[in-house]
C-alpha atoms as a PDB file:
ATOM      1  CA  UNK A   1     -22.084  21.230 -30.726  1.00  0.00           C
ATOM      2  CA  UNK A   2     -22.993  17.369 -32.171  1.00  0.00           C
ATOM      3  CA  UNK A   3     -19.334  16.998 -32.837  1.00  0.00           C
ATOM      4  CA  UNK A   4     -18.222  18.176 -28.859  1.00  0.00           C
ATOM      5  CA  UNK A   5     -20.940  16.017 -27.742  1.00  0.00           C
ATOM      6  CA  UNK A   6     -19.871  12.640 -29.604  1.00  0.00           C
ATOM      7  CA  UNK A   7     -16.047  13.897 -28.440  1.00  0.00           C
ATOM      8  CA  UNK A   8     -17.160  13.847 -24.851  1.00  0.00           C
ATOM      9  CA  UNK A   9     -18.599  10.789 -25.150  1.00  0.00           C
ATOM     10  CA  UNK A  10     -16.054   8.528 -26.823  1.00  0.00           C
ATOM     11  CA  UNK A  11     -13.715  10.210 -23.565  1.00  0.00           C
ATOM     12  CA  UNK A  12     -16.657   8.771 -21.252  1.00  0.00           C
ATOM     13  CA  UNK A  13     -16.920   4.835 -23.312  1.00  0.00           C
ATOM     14  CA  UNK A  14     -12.860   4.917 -23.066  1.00  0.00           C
ATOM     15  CA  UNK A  15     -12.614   6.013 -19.365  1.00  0.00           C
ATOM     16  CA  UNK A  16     -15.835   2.998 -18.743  1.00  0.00           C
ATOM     17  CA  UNK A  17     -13.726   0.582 -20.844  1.00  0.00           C
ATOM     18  CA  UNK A  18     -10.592   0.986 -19.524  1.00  0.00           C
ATOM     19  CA  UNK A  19     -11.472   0.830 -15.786  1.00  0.00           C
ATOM     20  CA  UNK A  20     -13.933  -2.012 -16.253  1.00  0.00           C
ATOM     21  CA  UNK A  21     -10.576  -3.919 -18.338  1.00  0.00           C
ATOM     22  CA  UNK A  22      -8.567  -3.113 -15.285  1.00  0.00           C
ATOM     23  CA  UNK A  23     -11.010  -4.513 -12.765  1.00  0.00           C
ATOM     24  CA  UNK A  24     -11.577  -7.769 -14.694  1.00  0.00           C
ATOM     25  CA  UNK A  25      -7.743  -8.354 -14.316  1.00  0.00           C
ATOM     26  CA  UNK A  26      -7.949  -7.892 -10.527  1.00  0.00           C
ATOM     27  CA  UNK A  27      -8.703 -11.454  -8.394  1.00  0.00           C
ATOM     28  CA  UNK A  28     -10.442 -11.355  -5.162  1.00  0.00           C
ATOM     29  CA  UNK A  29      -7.858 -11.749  -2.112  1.00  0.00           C
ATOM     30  CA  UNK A  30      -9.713 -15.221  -1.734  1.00  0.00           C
ATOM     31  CA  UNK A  31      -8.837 -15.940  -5.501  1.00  0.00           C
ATOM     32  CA  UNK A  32      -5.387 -14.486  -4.923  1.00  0.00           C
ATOM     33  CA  UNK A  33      -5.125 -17.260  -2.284  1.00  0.00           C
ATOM     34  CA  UNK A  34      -5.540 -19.661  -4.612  1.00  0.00           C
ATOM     35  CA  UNK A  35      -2.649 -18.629  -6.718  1.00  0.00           C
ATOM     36  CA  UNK A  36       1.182 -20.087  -6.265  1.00  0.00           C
ATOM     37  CA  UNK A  37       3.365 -18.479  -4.748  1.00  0.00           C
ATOM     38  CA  UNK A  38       7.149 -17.591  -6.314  1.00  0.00           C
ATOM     39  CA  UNK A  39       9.768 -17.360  -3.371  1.00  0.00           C
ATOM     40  CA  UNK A  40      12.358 -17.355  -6.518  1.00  0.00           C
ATOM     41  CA  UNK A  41      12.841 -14.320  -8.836  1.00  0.00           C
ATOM     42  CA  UNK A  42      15.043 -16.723 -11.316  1.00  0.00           C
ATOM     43  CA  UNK A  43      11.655 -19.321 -11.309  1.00  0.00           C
ATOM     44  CA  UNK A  44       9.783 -16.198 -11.306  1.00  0.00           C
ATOM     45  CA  UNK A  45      11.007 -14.765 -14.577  1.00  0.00           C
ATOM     46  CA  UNK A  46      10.442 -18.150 -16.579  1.00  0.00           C
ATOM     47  CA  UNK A  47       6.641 -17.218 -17.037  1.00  0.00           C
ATOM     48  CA  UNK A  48       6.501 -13.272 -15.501  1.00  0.00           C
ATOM     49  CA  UNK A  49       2.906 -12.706 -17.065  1.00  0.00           C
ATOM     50  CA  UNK A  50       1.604 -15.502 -14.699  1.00  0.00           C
ATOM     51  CA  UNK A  51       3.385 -14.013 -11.389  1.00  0.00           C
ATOM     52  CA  UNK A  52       0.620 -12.834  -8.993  1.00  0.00           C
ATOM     53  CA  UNK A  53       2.389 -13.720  -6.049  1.00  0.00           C
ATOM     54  CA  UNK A  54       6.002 -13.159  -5.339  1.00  0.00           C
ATOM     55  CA  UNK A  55       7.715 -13.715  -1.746  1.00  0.00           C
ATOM     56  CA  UNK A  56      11.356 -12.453  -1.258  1.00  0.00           C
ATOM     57  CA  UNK A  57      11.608 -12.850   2.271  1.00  0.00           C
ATOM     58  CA  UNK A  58      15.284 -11.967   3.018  1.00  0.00           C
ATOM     59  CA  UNK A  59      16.297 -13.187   0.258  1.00  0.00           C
ATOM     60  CA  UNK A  60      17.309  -9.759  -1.315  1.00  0.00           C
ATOM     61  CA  UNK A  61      19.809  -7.408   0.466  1.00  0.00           C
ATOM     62  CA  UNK A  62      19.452  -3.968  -1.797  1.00  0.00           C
ATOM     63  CA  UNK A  63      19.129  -0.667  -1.036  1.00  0.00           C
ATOM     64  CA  UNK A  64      15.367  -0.041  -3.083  1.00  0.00           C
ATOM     65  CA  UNK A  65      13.113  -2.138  -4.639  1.00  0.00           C
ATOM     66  CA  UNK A  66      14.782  -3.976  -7.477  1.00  0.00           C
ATOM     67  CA  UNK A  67      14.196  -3.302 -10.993  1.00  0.00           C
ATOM     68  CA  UNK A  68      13.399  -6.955 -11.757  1.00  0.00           C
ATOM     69  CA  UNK A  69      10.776  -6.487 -10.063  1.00  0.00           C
ATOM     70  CA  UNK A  70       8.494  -4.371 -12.453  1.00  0.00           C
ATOM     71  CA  UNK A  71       8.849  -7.166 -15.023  1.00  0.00           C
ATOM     72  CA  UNK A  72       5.960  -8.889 -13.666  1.00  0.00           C
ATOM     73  CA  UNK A  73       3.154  -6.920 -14.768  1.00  0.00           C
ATOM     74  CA  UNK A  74       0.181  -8.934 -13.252  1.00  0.00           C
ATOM     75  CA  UNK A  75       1.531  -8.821  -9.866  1.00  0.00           C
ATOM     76  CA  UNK A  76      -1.192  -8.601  -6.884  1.00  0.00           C
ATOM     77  CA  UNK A  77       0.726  -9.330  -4.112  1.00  0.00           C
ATOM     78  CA  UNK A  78       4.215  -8.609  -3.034  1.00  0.00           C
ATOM     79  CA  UNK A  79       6.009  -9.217  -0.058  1.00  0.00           C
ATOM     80  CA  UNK A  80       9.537  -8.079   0.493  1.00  0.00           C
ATOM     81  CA  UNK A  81      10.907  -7.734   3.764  1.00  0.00           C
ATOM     82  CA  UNK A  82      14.329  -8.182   6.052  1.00  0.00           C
ATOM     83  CA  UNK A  83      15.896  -7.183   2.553  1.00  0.00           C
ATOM     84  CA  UNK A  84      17.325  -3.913   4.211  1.00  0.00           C
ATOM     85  CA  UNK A  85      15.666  -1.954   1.859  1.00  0.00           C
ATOM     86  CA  UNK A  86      15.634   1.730   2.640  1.00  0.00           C
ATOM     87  CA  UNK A  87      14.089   3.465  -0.322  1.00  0.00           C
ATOM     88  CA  UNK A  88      10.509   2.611  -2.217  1.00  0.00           C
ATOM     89  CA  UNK A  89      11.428   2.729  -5.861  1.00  0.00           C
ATOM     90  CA  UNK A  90       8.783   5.611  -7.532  1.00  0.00           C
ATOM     91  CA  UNK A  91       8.171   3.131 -10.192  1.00  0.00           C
ATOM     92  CA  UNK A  92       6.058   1.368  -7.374  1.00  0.00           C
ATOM     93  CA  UNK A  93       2.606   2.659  -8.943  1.00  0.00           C
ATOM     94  CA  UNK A  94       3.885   0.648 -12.362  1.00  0.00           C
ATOM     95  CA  UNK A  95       2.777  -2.374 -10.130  1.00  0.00           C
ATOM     96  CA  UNK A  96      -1.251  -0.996 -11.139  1.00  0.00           C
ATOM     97  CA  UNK A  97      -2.762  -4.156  -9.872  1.00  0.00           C
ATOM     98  CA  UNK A  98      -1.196  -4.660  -6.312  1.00  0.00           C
ATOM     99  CA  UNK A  99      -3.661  -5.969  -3.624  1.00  0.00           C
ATOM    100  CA  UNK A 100      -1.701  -6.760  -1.133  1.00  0.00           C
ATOM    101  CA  UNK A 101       1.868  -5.206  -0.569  1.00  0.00           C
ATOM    102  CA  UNK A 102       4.249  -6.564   2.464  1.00  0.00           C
ATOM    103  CA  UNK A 103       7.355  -4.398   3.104  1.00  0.00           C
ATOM    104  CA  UNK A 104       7.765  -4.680   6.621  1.00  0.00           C
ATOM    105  CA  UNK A 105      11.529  -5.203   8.188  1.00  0.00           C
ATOM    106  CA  UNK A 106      13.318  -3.029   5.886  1.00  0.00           C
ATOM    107  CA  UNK A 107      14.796   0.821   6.517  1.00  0.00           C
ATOM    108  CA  UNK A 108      12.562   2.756   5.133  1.00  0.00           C
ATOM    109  CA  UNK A 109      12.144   5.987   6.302  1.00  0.00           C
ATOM    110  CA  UNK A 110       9.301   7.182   4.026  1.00  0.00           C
ATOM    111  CA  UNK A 111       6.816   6.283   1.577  1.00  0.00           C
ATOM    112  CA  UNK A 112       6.799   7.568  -2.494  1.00  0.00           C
ATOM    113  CA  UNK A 113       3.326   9.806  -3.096  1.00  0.00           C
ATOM    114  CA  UNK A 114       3.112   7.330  -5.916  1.00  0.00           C
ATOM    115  CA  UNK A 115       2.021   4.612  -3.660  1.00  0.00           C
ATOM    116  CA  UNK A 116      -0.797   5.867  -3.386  1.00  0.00           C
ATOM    117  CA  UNK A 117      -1.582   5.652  -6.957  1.00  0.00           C
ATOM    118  CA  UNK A 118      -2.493   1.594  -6.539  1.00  0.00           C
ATOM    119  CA  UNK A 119      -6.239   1.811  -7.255  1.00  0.00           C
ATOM    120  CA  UNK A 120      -6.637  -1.557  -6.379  1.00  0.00           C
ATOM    121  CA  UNK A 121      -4.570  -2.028  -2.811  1.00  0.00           C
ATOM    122  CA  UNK A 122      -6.286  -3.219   0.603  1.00  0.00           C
ATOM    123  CA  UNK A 123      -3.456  -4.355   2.678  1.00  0.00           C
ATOM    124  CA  UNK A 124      -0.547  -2.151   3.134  1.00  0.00           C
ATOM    125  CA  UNK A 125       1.887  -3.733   5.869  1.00  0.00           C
ATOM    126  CA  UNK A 126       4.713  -1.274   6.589  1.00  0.00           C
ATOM    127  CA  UNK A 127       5.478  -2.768  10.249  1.00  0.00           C
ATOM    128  CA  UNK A 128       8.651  -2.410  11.845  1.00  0.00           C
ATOM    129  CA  UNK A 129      10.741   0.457   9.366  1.00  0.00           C
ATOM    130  CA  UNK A 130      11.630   3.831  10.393  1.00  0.00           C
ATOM    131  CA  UNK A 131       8.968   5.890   8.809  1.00  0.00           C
ATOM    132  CA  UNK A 132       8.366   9.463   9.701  1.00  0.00           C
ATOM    133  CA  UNK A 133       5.357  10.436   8.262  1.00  0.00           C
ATOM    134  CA  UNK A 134       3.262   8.974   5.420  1.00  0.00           C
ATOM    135  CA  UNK A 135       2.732  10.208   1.835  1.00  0.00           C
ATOM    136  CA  UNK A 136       0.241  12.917   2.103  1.00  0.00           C
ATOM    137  CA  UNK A 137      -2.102  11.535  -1.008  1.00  0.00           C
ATOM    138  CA  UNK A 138      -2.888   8.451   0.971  1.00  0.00           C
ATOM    139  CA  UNK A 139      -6.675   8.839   1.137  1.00  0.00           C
ATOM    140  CA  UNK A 140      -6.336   8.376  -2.806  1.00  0.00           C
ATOM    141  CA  UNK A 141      -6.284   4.430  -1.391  1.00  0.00           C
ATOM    142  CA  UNK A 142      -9.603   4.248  -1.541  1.00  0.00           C
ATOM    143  CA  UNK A 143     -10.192   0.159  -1.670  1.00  0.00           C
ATOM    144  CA  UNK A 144      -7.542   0.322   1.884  1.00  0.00           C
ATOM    145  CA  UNK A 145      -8.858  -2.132   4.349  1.00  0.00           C
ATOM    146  CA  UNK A 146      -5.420  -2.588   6.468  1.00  0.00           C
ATOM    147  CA  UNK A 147      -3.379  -0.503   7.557  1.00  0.00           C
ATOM    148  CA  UNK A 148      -0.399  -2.337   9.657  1.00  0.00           C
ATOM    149  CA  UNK A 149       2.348   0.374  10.457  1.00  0.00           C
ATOM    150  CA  UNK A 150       3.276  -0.796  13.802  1.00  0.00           C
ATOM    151  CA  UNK A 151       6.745  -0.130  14.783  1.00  0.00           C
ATOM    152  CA  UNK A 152       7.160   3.382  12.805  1.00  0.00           C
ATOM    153  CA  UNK A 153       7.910   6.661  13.824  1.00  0.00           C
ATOM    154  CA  UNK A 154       5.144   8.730  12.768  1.00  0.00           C
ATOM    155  CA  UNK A 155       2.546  10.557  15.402  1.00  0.00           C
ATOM    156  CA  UNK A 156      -0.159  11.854  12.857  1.00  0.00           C
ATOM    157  CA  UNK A 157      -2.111  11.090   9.652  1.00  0.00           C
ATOM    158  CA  UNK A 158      -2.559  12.826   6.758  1.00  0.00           C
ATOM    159  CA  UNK A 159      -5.070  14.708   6.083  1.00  0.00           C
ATOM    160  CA  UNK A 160      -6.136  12.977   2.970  1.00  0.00           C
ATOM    161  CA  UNK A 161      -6.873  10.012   4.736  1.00  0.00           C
ATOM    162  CA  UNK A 162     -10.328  11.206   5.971  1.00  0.00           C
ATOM    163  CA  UNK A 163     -11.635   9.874   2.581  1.00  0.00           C
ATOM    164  CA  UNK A 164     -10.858   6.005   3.875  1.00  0.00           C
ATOM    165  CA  UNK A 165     -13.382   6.440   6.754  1.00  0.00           C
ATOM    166  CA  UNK A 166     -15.661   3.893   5.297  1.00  0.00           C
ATOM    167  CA  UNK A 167     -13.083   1.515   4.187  1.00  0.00           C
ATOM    168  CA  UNK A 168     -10.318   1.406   6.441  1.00  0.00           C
ATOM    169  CA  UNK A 169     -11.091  -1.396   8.665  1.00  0.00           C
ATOM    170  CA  UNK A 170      -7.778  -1.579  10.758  1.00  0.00           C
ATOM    171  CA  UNK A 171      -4.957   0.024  11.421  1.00  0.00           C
ATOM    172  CA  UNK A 172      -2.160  -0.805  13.725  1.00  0.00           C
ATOM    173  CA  UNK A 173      -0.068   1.647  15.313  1.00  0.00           C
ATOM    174  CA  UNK A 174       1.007   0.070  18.581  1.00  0.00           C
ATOM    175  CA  UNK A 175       4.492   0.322  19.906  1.00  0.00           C
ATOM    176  CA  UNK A 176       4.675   3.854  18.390  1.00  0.00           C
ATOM    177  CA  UNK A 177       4.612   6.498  21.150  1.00  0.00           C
ATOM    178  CA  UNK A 178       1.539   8.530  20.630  1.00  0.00           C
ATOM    179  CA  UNK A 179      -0.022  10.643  22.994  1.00  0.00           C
ATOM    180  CA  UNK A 180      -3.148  10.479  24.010  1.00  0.00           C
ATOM    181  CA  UNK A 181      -4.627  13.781  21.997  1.00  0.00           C
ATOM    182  CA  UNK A 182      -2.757  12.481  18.612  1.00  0.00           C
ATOM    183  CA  UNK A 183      -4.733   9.206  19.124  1.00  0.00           C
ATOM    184  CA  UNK A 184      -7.688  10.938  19.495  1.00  0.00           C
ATOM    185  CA  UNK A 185      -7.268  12.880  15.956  1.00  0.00           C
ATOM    186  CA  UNK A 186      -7.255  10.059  14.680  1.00  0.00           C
ATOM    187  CA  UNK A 187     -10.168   8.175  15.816  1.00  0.00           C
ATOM    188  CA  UNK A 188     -12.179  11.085  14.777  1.00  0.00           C
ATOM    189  CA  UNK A 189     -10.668  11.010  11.205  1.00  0.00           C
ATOM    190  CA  UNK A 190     -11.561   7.542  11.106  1.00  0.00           C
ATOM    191  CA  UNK A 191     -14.169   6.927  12.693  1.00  0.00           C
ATOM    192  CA  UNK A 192     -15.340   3.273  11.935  1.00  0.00           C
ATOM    193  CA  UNK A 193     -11.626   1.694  12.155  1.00  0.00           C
ATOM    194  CA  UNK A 194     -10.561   0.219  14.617  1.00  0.00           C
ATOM    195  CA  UNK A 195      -6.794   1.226  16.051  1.00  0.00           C
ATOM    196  CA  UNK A 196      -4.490  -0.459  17.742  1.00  0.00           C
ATOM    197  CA  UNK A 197      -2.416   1.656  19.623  1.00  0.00           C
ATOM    198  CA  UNK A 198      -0.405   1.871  22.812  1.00  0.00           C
ATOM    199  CA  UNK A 199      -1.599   4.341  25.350  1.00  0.00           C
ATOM    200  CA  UNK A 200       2.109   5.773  26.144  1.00  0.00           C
ATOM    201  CA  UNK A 201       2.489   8.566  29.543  1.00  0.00           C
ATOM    202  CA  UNK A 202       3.402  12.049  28.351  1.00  0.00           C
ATOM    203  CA  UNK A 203       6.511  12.154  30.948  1.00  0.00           C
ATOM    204  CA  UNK A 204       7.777   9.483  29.082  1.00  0.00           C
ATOM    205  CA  UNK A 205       7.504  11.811  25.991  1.00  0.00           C
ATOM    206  CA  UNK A 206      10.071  14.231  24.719  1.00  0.00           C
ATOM    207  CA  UNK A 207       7.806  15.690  21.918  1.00  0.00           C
END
């Protein structure tokens, strides 16, 4: 019985020591700020550990996310967008420390499930992509503040994301053609965030 006891708690003092490591590596988005920013992969890849912010804004004309990418294994913020892109590489949850992730202006039609595995996210900008319906864990983002999907082609939320009630502070959905009763699931998913949506008229609607 001692020796279960002791077991279960080394598995607790790991678990504590291994989340409170990965938090201490994790900047506040006003510290992130503060950071410089790479716009270069090649400049980038000089010093990788110290990459916390990389832009690639058009720069990059691939079908998914490019492998180079997951050599920068601080990274908290990541914008890549008008880079055609129309697949989310899996390997996305490698990225553990992500804050703030920018792929708006690509192709995407959907999002990986492991997206949702980045503990630490609060802005998620998927604007302007082609995206049918998002990954069904996403209330697993629990730290989620923003939510900018504007542009998309989805109509309805996942269940899952009743857990961001609390946290989810905005989401933009305008310029996708909801109606009026799919707008109003939403709200009483979530609540406490506010939505920005466009009120479309049902004639207009072939759904």
């Amino acid at each position: 019985m001692k020796s279960k006891l002791k077991t279960i708690l080394l598995l607790v003092n790991i678990f504590l020591l291994t989340t409170l490591s990965l938090s201490a590596q994790v900047m506040t988005y006003a510290d992130l700020l503060k950071e410089p920013v790479y716009t270069s992969i090649k400049k980038a890849l000089e010093n990788p550990d110290k990459v916390y912010r990389l832009k690639l804004k058009g720069s990059l004309h691939c079908d998914s996310l490019p492998e180079v990418i997951f050599q920068f294994p601080n990274l908290q913020e990541l914008t890549i967008n008008r880079a055609r892109i129309s697949i989310l590489n899996h390997r996305i949850n490698e990225l553990q420390y992500l804050v703030y992730l920018d792929i708006s202006s690509n192709r995407l039609v959907k999002l990986p499930e492991e997206l949702c595995d980045l503990q630490f996210l609060q802005y998620l900008i998927i604007n302007r992509n082609m995206i049918y319906e998002l990954p069904t864990q996403m209330g697993k983002l629990t730290h989620l503040k923003m939510l900018d999907a504007w542009g998309n082609q989805f109509f309805k939320l996942p269940d899952s994301m009743s857990n961001l009630k609390e946290t989810l502070k905005m989401m933009d959905i305008l310029q996708i053609p909801i109606k009026e009763e799919e707008y109003q699931v939403m709200k009483a998913m979530l609540p406490n965030t506010e939505i920005l949506y466009t009120p479309v008229c049902p004639c207009v609607l072939d759904r």
